[in-house]
Protein backbone atom coordinates (compact mmCIF):
# COMPACT_ATOMS: atom_id res chain seq x y z
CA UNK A 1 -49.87 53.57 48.03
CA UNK A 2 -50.80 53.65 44.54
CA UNK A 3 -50.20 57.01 42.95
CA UNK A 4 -52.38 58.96 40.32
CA UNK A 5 -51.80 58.96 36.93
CA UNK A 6 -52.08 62.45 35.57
CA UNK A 7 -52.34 62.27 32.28
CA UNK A 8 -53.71 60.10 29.52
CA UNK A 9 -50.62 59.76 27.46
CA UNK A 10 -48.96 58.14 30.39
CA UNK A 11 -51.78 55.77 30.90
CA UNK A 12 -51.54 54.90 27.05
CA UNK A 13 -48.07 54.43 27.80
CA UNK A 14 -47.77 52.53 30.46
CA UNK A 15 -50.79 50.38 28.70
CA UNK A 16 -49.04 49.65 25.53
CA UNK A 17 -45.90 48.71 27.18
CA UNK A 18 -47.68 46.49 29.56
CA UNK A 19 -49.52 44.99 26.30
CA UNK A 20 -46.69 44.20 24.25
CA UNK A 21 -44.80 42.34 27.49
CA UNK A 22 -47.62 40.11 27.83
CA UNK A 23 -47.94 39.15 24.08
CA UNK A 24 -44.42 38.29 24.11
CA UNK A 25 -44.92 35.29 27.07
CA UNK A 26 -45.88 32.23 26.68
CA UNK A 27 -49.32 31.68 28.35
CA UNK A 28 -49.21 28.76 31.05
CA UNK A 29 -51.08 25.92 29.95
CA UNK A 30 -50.46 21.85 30.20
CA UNK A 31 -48.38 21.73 27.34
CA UNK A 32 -46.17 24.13 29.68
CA UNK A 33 -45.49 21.17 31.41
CA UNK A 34 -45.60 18.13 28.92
CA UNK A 35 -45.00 19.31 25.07
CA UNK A 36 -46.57 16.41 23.99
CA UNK A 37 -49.62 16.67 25.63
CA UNK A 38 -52.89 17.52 23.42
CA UNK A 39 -51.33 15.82 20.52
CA UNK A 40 -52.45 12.36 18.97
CA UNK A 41 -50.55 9.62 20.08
CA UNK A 42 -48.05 8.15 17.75
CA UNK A 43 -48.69 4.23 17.15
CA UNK A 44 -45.68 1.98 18.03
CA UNK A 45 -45.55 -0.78 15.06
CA UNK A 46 -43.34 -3.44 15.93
CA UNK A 47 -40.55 -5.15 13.42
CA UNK A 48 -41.53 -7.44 11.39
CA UNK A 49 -40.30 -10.91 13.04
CA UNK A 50 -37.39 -12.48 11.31
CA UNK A 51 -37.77 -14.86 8.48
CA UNK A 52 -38.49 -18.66 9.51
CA UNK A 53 -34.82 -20.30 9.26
CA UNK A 54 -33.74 -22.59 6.72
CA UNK A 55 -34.71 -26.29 6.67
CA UNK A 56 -31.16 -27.89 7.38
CA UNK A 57 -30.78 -30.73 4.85
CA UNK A 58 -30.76 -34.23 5.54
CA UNK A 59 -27.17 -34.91 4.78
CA UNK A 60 -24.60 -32.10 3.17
CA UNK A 61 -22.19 -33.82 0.78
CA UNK A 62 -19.14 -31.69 -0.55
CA UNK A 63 -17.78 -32.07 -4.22
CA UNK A 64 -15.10 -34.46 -4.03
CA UNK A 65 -15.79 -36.38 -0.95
CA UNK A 66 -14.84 -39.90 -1.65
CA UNK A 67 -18.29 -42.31 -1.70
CA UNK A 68 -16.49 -44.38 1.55
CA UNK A 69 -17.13 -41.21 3.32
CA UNK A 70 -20.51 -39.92 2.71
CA UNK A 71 -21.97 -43.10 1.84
CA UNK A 72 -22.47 -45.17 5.28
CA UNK A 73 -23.82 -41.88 6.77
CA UNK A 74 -26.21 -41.35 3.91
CA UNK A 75 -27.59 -45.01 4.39
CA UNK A 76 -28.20 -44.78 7.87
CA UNK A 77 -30.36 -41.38 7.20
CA UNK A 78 -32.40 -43.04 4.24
CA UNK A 79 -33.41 -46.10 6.76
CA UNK A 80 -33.90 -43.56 9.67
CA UNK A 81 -36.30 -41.30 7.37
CA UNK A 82 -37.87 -44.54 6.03
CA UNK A 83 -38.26 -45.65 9.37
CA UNK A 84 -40.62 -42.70 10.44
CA UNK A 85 -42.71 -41.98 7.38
CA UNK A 86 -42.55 -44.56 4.65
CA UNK A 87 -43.72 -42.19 2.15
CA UNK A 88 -41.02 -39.86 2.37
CA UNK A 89 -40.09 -37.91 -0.50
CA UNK A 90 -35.82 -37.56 -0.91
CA UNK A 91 -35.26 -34.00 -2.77
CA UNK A 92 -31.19 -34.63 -4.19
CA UNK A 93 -30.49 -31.18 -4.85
CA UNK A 94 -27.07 -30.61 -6.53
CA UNK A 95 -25.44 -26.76 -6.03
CA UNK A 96 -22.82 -25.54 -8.11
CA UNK A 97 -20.83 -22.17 -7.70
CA UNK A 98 -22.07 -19.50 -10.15
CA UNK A 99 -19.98 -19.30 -13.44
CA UNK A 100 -18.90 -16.20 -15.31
CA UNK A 101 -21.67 -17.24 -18.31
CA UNK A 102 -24.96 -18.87 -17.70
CA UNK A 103 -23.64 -21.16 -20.31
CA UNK A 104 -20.64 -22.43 -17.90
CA UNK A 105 -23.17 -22.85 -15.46
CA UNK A 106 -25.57 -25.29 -17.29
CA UNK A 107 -22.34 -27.52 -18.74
CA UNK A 108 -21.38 -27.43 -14.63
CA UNK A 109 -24.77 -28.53 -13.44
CA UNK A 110 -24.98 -31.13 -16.06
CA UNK A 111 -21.38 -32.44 -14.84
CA UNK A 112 -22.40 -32.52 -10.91
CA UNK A 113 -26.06 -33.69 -12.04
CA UNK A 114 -24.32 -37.32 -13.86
CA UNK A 115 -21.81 -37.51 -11.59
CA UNK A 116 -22.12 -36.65 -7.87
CA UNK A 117 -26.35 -36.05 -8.04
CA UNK A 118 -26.78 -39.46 -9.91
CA UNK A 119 -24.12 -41.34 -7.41
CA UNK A 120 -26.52 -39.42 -4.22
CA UNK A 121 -29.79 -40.91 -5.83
CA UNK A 122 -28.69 -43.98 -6.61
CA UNK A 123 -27.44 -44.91 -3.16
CA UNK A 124 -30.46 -44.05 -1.27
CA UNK A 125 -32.46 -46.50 -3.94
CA UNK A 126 -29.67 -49.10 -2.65
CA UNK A 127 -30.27 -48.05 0.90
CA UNK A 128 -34.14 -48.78 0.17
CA UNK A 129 -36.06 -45.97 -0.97
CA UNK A 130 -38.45 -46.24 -4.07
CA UNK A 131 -37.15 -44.85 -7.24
CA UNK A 132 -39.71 -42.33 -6.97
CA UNK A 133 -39.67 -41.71 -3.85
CA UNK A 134 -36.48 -39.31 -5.25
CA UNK A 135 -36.55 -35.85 -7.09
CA UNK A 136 -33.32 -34.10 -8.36
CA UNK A 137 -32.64 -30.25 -8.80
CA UNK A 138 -29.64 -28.39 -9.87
CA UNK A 139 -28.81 -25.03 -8.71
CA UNK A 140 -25.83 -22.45 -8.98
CA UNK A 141 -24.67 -20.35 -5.54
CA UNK A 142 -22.82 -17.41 -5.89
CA UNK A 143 -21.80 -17.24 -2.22
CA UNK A 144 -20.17 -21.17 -2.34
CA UNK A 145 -16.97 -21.71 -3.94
CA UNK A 146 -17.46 -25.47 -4.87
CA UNK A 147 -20.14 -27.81 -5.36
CA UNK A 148 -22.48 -29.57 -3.42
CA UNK A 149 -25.05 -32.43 -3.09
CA UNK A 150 -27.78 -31.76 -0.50
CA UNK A 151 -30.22 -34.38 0.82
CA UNK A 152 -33.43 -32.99 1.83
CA UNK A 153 -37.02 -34.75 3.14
CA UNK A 154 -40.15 -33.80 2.28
């Protein structure tokens, strides 16, 4: 049985506490359920794909390899790159570590240049390439820790 209220204060009472409990819920709505929902969607940009790898050269030659060593294999490459396209360009590049002064690095790249990149160039003329059919480059690494002479095709 619902009883009588007898006096107006009481109903103003009982009406303002009833008031300020409902302003302190949370009214029921589909976000009740899923926070998210209502909201823009958030885009999902995949990562960038990885950088194309490295052409591998043609043949690797470390300073100081004797020329009975990297020579037959070098010859055999020249023919076999001849062999496919005639045309082929040879790109001798000659890497030096990085010196302390860019000074030390240009009288380093000069050495390998006459001696190890001119040795390179010359034998794949021998092995029958056109003289220019060949380009040199010198470079300085700072991650190697001696010289190299790298063969590459074009």
């Amino acid at each position: 049985m619902l009883h009588r209220i007898r006096s107006v204060s009481t109903l103003m009472a009982v009406s303002a506490l009833c008031v300020t409990g409902l302003a302190g819920c949370n009214l029921v709505d589909q976000r009740t359920f899923d926070p998210r929902a209502s909201r823009p969607p958030v885009p999902h940009y995949p990562p960038a794909p990885p950088a194309p790898r490295p052409v591998p050269p043609l043949v690797d030659i470390r300073a100081g390899t004797p020329d009975n060593a990297w020579r037959p294999a070098l010859e055999g490459a020249v023919r076999r790159a001849l062999a496919r396209k005639p045309n082929v360009l040879f790109v001798v590049r000659v890497v030096v570590p990085a010196g302390p002064t860019p000074e030390q690095e240009a009288l380093a790249m000069r050495h390998a240049v006459t001696t190890d990149g001119q040795a390179v160039a010359a034998a794949i003329v021998a092995a029958g390439a056109r003289p220019e059919q060949v380009e040199m480059a010198a470079m300085s690494d700072s991650s190697m820790t001696t010289g190299a002479v790298r063969v590459y095709v074009r």
